[in-house]
PDB file of N, CA and C in Angstrom:
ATOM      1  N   UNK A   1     127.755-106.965 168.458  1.00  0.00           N
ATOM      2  CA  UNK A   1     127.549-106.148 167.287  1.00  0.00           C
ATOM      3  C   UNK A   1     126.059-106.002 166.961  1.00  0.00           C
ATOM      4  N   UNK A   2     125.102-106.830 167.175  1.00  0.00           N
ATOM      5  CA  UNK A   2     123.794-106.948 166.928  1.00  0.00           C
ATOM      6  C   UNK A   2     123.222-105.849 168.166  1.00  0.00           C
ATOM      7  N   UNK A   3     123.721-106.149 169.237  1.00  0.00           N
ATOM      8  CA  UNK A   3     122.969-105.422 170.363  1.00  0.00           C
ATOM      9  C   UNK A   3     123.056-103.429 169.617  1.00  0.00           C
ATOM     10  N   UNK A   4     124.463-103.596 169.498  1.00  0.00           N
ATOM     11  CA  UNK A   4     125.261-101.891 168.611  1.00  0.00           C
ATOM     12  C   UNK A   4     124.182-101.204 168.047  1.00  0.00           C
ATOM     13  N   UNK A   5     124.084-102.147 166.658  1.00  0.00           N
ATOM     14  CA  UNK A   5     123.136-101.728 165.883  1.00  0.00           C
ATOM     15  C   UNK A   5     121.817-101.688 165.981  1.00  0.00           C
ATOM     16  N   UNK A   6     121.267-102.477 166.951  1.00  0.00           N
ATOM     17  CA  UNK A   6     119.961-102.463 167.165  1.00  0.00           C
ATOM     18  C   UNK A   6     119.654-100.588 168.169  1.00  0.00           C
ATOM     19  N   UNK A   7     120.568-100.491 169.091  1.00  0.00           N
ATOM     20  CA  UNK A   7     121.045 -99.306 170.078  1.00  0.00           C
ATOM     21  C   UNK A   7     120.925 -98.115 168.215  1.00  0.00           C
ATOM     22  N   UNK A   8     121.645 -98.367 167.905  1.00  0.00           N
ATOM     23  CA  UNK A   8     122.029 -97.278 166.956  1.00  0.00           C
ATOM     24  C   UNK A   8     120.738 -96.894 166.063  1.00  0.00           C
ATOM     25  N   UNK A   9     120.146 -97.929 165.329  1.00  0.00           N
ATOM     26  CA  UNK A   9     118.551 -98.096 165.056  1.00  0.00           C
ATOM     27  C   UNK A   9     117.666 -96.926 166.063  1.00  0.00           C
ATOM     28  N   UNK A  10     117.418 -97.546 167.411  1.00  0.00           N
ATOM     29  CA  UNK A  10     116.867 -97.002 168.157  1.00  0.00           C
ATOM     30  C   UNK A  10     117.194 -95.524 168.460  1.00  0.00           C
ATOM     31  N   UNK A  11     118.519 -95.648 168.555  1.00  0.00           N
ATOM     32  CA  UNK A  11     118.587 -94.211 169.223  1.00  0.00           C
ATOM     33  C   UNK A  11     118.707 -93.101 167.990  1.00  0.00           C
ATOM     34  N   UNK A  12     118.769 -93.632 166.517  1.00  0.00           N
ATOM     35  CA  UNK A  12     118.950 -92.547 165.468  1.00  0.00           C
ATOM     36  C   UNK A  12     117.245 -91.983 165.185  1.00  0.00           C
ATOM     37  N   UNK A  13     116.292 -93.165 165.503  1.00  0.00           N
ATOM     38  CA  UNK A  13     114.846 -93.394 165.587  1.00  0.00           C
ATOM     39  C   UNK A  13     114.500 -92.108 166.510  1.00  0.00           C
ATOM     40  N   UNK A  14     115.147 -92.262 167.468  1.00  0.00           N
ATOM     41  CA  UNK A  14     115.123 -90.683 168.760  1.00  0.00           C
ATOM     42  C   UNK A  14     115.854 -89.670 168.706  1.00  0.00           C
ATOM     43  N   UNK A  15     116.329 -89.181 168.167  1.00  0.00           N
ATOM     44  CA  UNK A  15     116.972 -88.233 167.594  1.00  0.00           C
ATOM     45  C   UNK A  15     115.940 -87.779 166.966  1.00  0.00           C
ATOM     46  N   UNK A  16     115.092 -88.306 165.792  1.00  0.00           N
ATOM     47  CA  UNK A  16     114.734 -88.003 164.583  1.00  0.00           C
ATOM     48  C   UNK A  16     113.463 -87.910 165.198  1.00  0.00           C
ATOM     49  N   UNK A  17     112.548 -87.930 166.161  1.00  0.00           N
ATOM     50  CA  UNK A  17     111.458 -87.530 166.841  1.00  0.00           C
ATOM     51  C   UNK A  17     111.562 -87.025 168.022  1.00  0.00           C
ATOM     52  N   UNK A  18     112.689 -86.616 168.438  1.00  0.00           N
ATOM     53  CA  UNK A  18     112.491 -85.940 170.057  1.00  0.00           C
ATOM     54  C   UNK A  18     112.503 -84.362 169.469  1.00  0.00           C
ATOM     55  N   UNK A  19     111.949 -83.873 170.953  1.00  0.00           N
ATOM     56  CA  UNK A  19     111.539 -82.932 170.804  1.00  0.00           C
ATOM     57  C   UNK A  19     111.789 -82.019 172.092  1.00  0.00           C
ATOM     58  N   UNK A  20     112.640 -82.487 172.394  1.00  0.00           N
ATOM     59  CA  UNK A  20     113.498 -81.687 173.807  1.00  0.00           C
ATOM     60  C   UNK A  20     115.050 -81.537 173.655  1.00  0.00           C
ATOM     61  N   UNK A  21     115.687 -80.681 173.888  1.00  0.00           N
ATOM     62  CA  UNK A  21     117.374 -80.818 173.702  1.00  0.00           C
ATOM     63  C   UNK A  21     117.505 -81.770 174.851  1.00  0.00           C
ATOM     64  N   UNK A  22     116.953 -82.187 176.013  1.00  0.00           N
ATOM     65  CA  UNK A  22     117.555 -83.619 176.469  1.00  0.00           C
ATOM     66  C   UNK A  22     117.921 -84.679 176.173  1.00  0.00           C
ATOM     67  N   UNK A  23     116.410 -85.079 175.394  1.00  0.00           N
ATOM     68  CA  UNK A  23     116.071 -86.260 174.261  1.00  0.00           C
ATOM     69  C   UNK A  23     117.030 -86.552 173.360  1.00  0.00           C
ATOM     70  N   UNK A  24     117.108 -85.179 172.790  1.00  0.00           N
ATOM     71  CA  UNK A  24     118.386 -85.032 171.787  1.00  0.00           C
ATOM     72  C   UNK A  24     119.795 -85.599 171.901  1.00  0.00           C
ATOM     73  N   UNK A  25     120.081 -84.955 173.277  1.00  0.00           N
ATOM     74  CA  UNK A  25     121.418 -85.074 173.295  1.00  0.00           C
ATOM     75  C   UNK A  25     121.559 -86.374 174.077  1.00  0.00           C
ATOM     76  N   UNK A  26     120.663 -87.156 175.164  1.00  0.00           N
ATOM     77  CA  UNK A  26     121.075 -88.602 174.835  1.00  0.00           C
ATOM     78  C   UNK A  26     120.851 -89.406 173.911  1.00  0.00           C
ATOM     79  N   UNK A  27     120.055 -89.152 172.767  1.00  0.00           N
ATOM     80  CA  UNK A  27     119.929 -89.805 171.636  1.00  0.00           C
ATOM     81  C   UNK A  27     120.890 -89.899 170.990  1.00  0.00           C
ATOM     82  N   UNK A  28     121.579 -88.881 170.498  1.00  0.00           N
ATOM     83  CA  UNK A  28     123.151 -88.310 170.114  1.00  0.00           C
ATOM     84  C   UNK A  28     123.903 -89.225 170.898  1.00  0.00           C
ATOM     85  N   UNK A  29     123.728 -89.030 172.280  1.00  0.00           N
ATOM     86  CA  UNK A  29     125.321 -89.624 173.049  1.00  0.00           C
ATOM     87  C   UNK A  29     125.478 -91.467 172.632  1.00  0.00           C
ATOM     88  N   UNK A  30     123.856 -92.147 172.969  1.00  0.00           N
ATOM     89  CA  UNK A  30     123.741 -93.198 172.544  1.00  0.00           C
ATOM     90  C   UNK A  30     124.304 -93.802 171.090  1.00  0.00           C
ATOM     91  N   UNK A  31     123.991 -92.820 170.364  1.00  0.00           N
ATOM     92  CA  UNK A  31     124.216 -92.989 168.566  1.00  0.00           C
ATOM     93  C   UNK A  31     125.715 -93.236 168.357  1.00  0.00           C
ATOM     94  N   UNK A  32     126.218 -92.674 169.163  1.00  0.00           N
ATOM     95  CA  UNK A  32     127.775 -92.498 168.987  1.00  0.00           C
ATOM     96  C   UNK A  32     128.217 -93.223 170.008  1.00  0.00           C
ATOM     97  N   UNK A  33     127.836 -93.536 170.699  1.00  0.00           N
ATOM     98  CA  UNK A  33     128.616 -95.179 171.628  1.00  0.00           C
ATOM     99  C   UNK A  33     128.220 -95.964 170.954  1.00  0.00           C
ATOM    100  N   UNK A  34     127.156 -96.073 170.198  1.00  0.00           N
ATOM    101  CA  UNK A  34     127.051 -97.430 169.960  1.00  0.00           C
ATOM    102  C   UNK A  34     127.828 -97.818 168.391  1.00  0.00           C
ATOM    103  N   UNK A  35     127.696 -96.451 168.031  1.00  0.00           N
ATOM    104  CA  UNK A  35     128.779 -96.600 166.494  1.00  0.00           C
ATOM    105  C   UNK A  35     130.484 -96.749 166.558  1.00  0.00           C
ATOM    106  N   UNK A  36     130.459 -95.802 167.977  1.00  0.00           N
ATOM    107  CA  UNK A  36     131.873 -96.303 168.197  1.00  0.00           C
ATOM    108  C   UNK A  36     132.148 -97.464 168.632  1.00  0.00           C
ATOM    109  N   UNK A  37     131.708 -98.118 169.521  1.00  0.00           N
ATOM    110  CA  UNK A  37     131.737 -99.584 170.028  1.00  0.00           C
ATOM    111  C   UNK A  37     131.645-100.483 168.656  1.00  0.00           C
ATOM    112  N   UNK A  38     130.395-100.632 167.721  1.00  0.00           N
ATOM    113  CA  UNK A  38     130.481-101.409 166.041  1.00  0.00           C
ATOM    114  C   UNK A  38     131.744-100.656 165.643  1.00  0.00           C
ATOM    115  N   UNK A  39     132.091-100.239 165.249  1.00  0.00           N
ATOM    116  CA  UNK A  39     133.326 -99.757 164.415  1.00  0.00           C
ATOM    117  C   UNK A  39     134.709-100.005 165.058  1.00  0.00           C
ATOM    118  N   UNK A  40     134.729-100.018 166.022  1.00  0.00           N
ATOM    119  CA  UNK A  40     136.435-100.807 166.946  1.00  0.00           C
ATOM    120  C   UNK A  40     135.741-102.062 166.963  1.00  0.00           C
ATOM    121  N   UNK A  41     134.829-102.590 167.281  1.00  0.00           N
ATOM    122  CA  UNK A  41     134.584-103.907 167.116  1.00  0.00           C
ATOM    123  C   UNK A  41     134.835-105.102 166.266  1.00  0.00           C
ATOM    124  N   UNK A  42     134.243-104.546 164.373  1.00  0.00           N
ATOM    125  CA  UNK A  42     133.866-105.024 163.337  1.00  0.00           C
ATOM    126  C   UNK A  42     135.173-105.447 162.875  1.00  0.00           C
ATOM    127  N   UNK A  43     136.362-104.716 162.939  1.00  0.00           N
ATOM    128  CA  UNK A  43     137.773-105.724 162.577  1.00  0.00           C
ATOM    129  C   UNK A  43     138.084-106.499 163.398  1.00  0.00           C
ATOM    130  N   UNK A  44     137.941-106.624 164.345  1.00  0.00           N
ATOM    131  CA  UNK A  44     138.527-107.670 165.682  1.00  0.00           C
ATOM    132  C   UNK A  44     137.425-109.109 164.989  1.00  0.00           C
ATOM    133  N   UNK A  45     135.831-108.866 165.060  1.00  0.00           N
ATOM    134  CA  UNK A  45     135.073-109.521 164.902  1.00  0.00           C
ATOM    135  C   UNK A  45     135.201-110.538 163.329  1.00  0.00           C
ATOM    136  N   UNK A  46     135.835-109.126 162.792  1.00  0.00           N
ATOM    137  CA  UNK A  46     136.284-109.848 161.080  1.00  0.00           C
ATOM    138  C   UNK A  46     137.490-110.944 161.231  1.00  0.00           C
ATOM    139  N   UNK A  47     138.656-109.829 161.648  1.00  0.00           N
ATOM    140  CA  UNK A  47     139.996-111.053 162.120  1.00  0.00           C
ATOM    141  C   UNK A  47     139.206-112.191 162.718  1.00  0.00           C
ATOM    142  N   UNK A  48     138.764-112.427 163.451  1.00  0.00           N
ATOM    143  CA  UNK A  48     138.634-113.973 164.457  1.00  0.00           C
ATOM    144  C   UNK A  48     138.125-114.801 163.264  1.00  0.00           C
ATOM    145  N   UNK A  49     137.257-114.351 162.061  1.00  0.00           N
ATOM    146  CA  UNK A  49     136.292-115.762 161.731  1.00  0.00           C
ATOM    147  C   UNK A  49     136.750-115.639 160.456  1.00  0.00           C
ATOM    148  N   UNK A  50     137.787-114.611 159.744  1.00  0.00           N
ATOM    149  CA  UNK A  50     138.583-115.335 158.549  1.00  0.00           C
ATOM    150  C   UNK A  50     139.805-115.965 158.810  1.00  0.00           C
ATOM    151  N   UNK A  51     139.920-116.272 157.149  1.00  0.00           N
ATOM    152  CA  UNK A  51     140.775-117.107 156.930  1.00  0.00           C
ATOM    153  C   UNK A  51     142.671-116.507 156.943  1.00  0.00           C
ATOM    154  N   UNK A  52     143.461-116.899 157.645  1.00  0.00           N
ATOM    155  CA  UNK A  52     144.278-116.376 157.353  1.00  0.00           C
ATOM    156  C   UNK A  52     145.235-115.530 155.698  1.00  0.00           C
ATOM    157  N   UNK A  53     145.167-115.980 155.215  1.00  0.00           N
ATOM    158  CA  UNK A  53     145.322-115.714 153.808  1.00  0.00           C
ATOM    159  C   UNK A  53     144.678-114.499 153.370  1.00  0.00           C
ATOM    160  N   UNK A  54     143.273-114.223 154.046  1.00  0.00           N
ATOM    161  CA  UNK A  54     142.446-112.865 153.380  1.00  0.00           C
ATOM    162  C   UNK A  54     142.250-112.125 154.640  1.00  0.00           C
ATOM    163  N   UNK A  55     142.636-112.788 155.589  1.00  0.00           N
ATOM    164  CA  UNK A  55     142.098-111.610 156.903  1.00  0.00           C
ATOM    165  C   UNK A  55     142.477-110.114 156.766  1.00  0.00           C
ATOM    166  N   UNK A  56     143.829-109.486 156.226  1.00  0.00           N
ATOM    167  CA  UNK A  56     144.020-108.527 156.314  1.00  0.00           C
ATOM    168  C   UNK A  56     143.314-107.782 155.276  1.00  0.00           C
ATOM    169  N   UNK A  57     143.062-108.888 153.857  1.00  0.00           N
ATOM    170  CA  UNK A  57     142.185-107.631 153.012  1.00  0.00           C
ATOM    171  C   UNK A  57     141.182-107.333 153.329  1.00  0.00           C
ATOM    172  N   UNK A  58     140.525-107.732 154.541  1.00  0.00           N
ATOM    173  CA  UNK A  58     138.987-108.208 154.716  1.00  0.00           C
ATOM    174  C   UNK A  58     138.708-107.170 155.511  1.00  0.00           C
ATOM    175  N   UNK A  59     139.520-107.112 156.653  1.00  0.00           N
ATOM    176  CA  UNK A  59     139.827-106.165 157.681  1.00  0.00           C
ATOM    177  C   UNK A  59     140.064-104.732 157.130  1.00  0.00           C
ATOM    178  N   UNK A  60     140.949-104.561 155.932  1.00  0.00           N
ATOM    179  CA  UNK A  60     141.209-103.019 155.228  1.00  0.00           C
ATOM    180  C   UNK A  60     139.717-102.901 154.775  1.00  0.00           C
ATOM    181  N   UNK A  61     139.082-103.867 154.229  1.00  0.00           N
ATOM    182  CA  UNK A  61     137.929-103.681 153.020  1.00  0.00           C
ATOM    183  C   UNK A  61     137.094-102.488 153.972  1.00  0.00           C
ATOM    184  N   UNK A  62     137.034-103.601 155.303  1.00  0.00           N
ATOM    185  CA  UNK A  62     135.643-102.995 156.468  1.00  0.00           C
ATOM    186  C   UNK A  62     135.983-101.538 156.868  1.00  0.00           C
ATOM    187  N   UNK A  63     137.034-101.422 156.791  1.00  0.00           N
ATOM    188  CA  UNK A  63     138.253 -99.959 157.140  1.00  0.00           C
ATOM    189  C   UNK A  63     137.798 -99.019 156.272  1.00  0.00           C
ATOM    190  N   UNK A  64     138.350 -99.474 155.318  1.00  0.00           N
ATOM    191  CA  UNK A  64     137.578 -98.576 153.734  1.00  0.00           C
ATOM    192  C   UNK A  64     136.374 -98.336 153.490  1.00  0.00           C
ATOM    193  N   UNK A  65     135.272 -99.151 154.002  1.00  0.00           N
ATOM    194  CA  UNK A  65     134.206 -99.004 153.395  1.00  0.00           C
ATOM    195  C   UNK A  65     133.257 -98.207 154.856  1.00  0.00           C
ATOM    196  N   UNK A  66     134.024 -98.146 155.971  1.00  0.00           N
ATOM    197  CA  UNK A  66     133.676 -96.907 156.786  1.00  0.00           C
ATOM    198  C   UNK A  66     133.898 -95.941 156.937  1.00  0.00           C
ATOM    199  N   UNK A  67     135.541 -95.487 156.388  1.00  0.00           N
ATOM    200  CA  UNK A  67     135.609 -94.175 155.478  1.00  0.00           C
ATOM    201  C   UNK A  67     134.916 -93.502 154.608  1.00  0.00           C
ATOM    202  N   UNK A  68     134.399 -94.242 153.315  1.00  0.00           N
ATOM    203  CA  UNK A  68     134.354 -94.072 152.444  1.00  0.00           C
ATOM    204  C   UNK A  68     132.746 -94.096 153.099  1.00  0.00           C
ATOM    205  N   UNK A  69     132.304 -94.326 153.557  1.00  0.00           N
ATOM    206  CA  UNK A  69     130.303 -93.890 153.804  1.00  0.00           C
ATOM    207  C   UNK A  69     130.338 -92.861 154.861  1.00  0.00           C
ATOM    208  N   UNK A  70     131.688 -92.644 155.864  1.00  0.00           N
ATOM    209  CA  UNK A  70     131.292 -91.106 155.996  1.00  0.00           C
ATOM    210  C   UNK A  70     131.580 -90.114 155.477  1.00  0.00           C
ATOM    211  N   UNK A  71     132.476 -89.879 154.299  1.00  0.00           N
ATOM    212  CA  UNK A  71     132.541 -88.948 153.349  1.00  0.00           C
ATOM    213  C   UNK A  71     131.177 -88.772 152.762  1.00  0.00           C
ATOM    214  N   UNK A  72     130.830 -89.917 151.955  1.00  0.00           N
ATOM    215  CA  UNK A  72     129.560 -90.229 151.352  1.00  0.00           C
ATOM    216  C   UNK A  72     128.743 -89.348 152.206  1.00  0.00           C
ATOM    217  N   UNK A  73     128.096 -90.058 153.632  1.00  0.00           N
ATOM    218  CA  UNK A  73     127.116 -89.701 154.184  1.00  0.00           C
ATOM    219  C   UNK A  73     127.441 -87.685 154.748  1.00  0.00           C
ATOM    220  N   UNK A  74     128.571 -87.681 155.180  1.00  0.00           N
ATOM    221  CA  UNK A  74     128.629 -85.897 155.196  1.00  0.00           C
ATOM    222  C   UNK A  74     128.837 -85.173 153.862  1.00  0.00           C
ATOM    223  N   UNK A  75     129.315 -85.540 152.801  1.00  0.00           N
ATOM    224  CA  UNK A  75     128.781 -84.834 151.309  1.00  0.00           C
ATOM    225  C   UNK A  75     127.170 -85.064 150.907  1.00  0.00           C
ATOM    226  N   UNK A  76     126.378 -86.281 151.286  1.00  0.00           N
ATOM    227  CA  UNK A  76     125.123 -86.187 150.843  1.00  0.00           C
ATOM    228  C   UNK A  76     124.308 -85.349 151.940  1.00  0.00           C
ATOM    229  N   UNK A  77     124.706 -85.096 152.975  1.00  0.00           N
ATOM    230  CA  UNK A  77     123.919 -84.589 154.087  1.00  0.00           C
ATOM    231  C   UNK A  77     124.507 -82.871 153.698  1.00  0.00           C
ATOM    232  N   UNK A  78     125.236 -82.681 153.027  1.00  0.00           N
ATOM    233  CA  UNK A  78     125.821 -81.307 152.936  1.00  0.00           C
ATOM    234  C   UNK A  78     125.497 -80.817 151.866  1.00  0.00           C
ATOM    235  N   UNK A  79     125.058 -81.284 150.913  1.00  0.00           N
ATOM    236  CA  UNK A  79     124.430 -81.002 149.617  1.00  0.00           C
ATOM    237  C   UNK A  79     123.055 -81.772 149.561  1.00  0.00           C
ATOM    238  N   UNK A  80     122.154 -82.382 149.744  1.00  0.00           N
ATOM    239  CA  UNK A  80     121.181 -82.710 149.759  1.00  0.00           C
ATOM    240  C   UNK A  80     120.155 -82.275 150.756  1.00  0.00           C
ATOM    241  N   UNK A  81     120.508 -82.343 151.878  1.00  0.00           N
ATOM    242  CA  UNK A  81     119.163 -82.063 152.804  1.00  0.00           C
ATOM    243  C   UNK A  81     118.931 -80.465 153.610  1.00  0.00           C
ATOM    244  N   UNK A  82     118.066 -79.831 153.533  1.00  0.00           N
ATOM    245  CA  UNK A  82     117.719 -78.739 153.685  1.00  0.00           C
ATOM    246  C   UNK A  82     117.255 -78.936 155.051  1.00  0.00           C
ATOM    247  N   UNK A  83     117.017 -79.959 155.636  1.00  0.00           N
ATOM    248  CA  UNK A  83     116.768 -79.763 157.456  1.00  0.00           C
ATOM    249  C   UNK A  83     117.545 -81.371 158.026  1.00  0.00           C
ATOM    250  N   UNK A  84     117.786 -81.091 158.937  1.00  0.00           N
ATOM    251  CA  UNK A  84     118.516 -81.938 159.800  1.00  0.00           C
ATOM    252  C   UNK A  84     117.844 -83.333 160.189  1.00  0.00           C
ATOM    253  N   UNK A  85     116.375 -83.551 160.192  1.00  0.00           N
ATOM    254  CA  UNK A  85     115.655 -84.324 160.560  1.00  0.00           C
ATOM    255  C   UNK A  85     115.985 -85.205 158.950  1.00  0.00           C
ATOM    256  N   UNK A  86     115.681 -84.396 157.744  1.00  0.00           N
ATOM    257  CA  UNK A  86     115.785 -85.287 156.673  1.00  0.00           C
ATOM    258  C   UNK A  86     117.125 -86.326 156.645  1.00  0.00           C
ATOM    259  N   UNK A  87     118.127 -85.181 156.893  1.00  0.00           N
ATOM    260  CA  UNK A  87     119.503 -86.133 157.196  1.00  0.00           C
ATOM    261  C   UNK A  87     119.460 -87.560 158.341  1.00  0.00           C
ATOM    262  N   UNK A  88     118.814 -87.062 159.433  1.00  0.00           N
ATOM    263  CA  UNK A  88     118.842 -88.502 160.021  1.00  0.00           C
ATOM    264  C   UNK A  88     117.821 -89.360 159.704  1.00  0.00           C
ATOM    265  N   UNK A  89     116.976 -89.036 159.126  1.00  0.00           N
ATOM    266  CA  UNK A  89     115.983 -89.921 158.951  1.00  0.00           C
ATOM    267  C   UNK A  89     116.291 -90.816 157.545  1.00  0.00           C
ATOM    268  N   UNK A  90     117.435 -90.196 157.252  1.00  0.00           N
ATOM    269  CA  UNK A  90     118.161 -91.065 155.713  1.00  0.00           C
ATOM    270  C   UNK A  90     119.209 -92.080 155.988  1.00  0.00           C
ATOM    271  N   UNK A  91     119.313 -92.248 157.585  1.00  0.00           N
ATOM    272  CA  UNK A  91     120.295 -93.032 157.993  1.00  0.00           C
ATOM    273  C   UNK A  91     119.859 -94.560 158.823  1.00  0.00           C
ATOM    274  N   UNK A  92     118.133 -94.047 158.916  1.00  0.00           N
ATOM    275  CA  UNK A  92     117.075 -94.990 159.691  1.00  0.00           C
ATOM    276  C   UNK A  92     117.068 -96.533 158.455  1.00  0.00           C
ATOM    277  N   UNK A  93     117.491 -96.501 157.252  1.00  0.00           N
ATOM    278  CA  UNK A  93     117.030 -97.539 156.455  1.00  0.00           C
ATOM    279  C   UNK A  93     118.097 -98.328 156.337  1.00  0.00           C
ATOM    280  N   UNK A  94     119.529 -97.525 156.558  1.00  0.00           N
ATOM    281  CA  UNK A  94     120.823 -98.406 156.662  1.00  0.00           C
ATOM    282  C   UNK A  94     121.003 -99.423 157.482  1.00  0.00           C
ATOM    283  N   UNK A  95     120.776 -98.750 158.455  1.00  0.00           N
ATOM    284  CA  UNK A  95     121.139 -98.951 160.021  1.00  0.00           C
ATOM    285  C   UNK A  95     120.432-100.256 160.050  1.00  0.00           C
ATOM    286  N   UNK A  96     118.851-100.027 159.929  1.00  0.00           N
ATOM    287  CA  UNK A  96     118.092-101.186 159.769  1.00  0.00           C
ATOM    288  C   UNK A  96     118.425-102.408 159.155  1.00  0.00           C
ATOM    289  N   UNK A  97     118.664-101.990 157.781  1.00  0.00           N
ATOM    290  CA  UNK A  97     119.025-103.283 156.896  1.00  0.00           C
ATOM    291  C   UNK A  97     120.457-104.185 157.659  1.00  0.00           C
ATOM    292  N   UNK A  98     121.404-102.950 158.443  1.00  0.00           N
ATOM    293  CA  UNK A  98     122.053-103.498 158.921  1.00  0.00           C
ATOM    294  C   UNK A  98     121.943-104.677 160.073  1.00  0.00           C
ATOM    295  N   UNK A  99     120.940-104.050 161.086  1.00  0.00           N
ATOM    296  CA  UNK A  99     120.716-104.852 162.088  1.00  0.00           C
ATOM    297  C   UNK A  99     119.919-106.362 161.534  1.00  0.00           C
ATOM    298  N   UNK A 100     119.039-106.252 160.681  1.00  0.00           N
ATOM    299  CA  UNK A 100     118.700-107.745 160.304  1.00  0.00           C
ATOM    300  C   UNK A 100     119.589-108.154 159.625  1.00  0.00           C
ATOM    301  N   UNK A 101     120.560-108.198 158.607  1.00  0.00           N
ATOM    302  CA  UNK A 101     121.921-108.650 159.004  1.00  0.00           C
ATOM    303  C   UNK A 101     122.728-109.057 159.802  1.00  0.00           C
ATOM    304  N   UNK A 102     122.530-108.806 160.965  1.00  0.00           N
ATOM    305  CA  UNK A 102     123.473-108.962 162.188  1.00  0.00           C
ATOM    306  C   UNK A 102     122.639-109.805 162.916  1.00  0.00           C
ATOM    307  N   UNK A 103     121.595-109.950 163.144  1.00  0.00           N
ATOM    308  CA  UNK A 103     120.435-110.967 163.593  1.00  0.00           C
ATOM    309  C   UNK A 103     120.966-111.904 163.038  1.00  0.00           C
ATOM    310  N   UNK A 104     120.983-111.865 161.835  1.00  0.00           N
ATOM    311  CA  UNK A 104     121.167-113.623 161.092  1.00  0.00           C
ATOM    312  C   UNK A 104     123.068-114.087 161.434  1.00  0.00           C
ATOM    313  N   UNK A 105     123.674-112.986 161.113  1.00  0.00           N
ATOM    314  CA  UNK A 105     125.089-113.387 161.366  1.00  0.00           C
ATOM    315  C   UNK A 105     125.411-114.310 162.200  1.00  0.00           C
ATOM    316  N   UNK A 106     124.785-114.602 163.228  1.00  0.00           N
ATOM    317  CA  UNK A 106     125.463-115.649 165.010  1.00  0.00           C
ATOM    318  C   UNK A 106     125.628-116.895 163.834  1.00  0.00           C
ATOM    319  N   UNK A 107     123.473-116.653 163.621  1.00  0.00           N
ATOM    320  CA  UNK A 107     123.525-118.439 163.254  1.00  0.00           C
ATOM    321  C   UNK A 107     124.611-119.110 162.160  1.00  0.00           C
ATOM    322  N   UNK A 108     124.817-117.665 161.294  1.00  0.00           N
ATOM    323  CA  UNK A 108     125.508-118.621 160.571  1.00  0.00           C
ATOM    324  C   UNK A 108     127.307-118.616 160.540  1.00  0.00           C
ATOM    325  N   UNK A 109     128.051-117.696 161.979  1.00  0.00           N
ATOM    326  CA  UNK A 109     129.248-118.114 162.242  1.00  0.00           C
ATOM    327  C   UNK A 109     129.110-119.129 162.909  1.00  0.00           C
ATOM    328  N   UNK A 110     127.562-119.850 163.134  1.00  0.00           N
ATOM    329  CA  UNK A 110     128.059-121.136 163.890  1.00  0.00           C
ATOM    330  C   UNK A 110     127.959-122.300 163.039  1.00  0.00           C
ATOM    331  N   UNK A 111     127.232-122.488 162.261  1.00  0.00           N
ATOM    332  CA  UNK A 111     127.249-123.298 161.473  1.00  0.00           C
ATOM    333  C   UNK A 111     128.235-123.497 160.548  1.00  0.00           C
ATOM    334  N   UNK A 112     129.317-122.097 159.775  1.00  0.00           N
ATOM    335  CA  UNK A 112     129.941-122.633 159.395  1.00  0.00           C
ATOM    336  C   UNK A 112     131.549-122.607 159.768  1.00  0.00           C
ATOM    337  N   UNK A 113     131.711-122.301 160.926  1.00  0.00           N
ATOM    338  CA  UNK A 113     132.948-121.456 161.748  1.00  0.00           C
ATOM    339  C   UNK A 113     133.667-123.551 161.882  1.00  0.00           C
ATOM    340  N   UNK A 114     134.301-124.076 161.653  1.00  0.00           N
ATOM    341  CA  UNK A 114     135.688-124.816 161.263  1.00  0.00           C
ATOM    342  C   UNK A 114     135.663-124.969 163.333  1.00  0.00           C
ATOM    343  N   UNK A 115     135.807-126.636 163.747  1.00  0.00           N
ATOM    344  CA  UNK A 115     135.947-127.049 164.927  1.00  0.00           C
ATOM    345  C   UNK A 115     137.256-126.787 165.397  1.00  0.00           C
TER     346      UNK A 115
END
């Protein structure tokens, strides 16, 4: 999941400065493997390290709350931004915050992940 997002970082980073429809469109192809790969991932990854009792709300929550940011993100990109570069370049600060998140995540399913 860290490798995903770091890929997704990068390649939304190239998108948002290339300047060839090549560039483009593996930047694109990258962006979207690597979001599809985090997103079938992130419930499997959720199930394994909860607790039985909350796994399934935990699992809907992550469900819901990736619905619910691409509505978000295609209504704010559909009413807010007047060029296409602004739209991805509004997705460069998520992504980010995400990946140092995911940096720290290992250490601490190991420390507190139950023998």
């Amino acid at each position: 999941l860290t490798i995903c997002s770091l890929v997704y970082v990068a390649s939304t980073v190239s998108v948002f400065l290339s300047n060839s429809p090549d560039i483009f469109t593996v930047s694109r192809f990258a962006s979207g493997l690597a979001l599809g790969i985090f997103s079938s991932s992130c419930p499997a990854y959720i199930a394994e390290l909860c607790p039985r009792n909350v796994r399934g709300m935990l699992v809907i929550a992550s469900q819901f709350g990736t619905c619910v940011g691409s509505v978000l993100g295609y209504t704010s990109t559909y009413l807010v931004a007047p060029d296409w570069r602004i739209a991805v370049a509004a997705t460069i600060p998520p992504a980010a915050l995400l990946s140092f998140f995911f940096i720290h995540v290992a250490d601490a399913v190991e420390i507190h992940r139950p023998v």
